[in-house]
N, C-alpha and C. Protein backbone atom coordinates (compact mmCIF):
# COMPACT_ATOMS: atom_id res chain seq x y z
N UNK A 1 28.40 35.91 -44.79
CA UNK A 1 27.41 35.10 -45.46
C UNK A 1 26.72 34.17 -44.46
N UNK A 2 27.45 33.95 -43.38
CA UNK A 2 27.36 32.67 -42.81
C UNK A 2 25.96 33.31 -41.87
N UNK A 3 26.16 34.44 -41.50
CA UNK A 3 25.69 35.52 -40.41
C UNK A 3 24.00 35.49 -41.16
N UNK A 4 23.80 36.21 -41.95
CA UNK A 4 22.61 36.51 -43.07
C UNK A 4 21.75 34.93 -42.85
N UNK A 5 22.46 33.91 -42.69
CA UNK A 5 21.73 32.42 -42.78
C UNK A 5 21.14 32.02 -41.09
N UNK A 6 22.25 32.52 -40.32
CA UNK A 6 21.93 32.02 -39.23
C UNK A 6 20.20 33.15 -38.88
N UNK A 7 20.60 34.76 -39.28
CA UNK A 7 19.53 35.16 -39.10
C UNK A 7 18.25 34.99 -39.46
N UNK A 8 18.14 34.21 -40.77
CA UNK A 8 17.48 33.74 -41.17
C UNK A 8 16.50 32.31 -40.49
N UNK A 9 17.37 31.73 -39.93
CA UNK A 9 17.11 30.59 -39.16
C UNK A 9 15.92 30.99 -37.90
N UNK A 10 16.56 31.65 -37.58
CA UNK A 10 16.20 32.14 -36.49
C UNK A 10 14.63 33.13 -36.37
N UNK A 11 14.51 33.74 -37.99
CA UNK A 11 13.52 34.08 -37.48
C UNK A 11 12.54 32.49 -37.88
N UNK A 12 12.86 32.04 -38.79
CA UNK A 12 12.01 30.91 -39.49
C UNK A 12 11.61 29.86 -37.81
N UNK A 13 12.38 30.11 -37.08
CA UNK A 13 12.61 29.38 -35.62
C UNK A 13 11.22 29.91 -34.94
N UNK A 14 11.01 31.22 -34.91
CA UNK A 14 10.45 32.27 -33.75
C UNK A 14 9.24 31.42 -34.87
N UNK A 15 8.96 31.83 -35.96
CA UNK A 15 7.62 31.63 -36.60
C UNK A 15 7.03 29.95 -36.56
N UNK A 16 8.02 29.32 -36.52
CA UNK A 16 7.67 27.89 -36.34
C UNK A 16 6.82 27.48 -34.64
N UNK A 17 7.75 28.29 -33.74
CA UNK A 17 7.26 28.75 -32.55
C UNK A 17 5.72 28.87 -32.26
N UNK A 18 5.53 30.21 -33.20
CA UNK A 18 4.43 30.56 -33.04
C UNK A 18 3.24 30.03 -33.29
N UNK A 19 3.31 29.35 -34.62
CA UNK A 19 2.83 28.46 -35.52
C UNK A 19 2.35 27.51 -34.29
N UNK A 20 3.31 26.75 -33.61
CA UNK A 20 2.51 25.86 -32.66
C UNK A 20 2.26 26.08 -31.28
N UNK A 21 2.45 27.40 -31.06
CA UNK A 21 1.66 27.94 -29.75
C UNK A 21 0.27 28.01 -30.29
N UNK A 22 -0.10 28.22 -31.58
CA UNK A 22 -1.72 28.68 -32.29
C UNK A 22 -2.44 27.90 -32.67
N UNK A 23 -1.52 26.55 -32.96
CA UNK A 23 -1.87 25.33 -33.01
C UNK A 23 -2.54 24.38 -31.44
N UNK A 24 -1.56 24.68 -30.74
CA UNK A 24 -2.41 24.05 -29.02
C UNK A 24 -3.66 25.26 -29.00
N UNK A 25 -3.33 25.89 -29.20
CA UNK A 25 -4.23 27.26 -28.79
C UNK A 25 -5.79 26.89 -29.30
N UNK A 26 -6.15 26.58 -30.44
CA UNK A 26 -6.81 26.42 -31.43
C UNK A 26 -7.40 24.61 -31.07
N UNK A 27 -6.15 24.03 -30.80
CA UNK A 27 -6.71 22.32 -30.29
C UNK A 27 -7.64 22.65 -29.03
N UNK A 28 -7.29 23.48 -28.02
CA UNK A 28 -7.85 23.06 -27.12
C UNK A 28 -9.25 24.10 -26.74
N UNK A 29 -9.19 24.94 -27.31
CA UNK A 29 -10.48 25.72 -27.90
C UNK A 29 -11.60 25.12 -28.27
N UNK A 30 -11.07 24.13 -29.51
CA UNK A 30 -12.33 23.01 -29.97
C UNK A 30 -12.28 21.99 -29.14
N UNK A 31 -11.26 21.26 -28.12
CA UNK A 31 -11.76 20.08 -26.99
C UNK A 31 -11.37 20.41 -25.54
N UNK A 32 -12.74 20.96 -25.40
CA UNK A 32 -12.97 21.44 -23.99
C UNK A 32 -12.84 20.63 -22.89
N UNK A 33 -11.42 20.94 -21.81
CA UNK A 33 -11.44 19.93 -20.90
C UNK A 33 -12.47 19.60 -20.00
N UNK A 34 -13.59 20.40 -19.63
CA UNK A 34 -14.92 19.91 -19.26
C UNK A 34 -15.97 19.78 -20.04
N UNK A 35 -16.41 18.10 -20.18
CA UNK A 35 -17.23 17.63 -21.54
C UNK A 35 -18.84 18.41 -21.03
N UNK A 36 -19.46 18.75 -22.10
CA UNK A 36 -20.53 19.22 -21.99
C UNK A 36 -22.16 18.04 -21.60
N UNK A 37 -22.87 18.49 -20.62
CA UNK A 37 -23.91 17.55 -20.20
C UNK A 37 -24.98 17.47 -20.92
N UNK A 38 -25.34 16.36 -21.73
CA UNK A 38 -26.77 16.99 -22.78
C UNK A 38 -27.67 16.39 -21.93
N UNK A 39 -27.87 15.92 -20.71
CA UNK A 39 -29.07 15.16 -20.16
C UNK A 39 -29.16 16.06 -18.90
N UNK A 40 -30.71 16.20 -19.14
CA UNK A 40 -31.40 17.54 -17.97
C UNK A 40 -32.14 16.97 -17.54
N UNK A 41 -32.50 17.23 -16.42
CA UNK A 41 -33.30 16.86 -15.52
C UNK A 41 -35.05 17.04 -15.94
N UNK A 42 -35.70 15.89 -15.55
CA UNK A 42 -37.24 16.02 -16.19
C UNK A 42 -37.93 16.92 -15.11
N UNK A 43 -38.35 18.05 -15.72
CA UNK A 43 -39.13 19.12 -14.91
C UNK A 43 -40.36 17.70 -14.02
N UNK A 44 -40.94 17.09 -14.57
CA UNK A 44 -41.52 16.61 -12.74
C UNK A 44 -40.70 15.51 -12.09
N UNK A 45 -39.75 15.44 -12.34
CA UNK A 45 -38.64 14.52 -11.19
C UNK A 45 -38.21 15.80 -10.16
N UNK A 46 -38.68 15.18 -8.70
CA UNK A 46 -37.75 16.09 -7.95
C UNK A 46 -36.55 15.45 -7.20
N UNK A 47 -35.97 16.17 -6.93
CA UNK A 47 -34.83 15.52 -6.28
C UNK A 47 -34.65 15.53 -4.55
N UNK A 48 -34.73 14.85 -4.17
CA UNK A 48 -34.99 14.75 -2.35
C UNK A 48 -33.53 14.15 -1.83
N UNK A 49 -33.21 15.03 -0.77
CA UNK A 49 -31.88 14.87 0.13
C UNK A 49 -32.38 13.78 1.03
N UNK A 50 -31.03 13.29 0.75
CA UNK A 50 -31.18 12.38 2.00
C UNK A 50 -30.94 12.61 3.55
N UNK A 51 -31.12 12.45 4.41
CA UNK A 51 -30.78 12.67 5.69
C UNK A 51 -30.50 11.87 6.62
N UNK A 52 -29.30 10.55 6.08
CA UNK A 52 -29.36 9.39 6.86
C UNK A 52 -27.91 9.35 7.02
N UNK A 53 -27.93 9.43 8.49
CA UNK A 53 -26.33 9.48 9.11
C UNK A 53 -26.66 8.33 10.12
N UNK A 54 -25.61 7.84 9.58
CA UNK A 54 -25.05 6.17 10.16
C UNK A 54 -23.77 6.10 11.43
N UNK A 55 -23.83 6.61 12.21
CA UNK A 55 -22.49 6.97 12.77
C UNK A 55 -22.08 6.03 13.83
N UNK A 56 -20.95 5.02 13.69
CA UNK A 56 -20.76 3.93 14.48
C UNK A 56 -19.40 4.40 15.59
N UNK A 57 -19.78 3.89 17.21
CA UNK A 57 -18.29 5.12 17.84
C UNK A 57 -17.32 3.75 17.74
N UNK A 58 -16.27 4.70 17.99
CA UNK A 58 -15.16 3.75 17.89
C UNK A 58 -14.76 2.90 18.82
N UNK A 59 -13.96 2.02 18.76
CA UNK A 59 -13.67 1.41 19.96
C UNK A 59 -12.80 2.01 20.89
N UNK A 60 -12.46 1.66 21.89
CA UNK A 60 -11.52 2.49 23.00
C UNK A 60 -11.13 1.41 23.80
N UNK A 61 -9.72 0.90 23.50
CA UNK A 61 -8.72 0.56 24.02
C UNK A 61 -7.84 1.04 24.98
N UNK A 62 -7.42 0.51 26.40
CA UNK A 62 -6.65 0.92 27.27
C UNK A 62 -5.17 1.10 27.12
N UNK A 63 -4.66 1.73 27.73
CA UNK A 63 -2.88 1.91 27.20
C UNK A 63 -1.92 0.13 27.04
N UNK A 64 -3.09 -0.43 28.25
CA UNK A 64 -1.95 -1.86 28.62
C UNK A 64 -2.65 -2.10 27.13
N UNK A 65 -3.86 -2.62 27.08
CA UNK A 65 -4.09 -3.42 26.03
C UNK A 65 -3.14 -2.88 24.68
N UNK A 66 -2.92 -1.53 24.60
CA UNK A 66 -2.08 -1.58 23.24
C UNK A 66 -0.96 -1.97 23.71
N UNK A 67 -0.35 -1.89 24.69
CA UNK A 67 1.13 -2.44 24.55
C UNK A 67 1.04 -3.83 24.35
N UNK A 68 -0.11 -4.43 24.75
CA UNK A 68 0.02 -5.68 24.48
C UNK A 68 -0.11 -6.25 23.32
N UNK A 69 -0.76 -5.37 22.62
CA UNK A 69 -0.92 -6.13 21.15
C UNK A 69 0.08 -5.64 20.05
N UNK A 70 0.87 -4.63 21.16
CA UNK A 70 2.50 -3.96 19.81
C UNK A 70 3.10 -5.45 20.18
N UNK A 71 3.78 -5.87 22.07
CA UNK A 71 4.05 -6.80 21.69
C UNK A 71 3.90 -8.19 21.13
N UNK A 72 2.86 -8.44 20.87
CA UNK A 72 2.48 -9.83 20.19
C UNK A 72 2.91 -9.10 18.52
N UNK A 73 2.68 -8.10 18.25
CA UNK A 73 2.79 -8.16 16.75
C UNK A 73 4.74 -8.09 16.57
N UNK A 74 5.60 -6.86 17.71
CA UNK A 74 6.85 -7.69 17.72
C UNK A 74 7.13 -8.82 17.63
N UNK A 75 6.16 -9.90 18.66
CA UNK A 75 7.35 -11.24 18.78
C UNK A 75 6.66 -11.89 17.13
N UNK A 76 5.16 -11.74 16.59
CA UNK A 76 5.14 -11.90 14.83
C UNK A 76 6.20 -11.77 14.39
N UNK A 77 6.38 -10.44 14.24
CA UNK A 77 7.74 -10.25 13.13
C UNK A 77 8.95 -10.35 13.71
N UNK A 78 9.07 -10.97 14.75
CA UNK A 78 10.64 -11.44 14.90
C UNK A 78 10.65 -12.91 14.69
N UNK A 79 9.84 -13.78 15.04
CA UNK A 79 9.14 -14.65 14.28
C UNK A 79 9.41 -14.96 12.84
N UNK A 80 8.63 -14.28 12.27
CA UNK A 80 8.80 -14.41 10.48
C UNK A 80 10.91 -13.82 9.82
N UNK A 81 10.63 -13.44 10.75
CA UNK A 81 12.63 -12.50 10.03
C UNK A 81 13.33 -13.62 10.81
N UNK A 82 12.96 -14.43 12.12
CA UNK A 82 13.80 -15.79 11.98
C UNK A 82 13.23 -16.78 10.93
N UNK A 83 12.42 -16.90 10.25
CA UNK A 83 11.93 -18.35 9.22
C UNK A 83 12.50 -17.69 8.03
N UNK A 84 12.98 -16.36 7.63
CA UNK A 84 13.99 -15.76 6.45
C UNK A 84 15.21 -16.72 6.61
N UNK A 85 15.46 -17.35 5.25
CA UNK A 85 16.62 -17.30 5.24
C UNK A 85 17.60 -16.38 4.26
N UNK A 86 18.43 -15.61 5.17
CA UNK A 86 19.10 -14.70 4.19
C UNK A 86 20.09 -14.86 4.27
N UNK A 87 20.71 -16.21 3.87
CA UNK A 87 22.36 -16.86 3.35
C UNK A 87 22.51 -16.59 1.85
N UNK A 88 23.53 -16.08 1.30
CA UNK A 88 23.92 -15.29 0.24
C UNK A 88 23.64 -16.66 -0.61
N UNK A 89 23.54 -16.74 -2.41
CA UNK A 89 24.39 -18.03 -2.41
C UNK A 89 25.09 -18.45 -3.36
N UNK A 90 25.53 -19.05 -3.56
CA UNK A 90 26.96 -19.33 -4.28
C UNK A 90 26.81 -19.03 -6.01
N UNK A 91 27.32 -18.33 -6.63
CA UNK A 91 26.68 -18.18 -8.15
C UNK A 91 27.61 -19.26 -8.77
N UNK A 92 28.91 -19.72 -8.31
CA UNK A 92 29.36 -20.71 -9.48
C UNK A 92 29.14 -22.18 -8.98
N UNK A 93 27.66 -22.51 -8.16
CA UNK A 93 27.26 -23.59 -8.25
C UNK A 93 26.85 -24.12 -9.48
């Protein structure tokens, strides 16, 4: 008896299934993930490219000069991690 119920379940399972595979199926049919454009272009507007390149060169730094400015930014942050204070502190104050 028990058998006849479970089969039963099961198909009622598969159809419930299906039911909402046809359901997304059907949602996303009517809301199209690319929205449609209703604004066209006015036949005498033309459209003109631009052709303006701005191109600034970079700077160019020597090897000393970067070591020199890693170390100034070391002795910074050894600096700031000495003004930390990281003493635990007492919770049954």
């Amino acid at each position: 008896m028990y058998h006849k119920i479970h089969k039963g379940q099961g198909i009622v399972w598969i159809i419930l299934i299906i039911a909402i595979v046809a359901l997304i199926a059907l949602w996303v049919s009517k809301n199209p993930s690319t929205p449609v454009s209703t604004t066209q272009i006015n036949p005498t507007e033309t459209v003109q490219p631009t052709t303006e390149n701005k191109i600034s060169p970079t700077p160019i730094k020597t090897l000393l000069e970067i070591d020199k400015a890693l170390k100034d930014l070391n002795s910074s942050a050894t600096n700031i991690d000495k003004g930390i204070d990281d003493t635990q502190l007492e919770i049954t104050e």
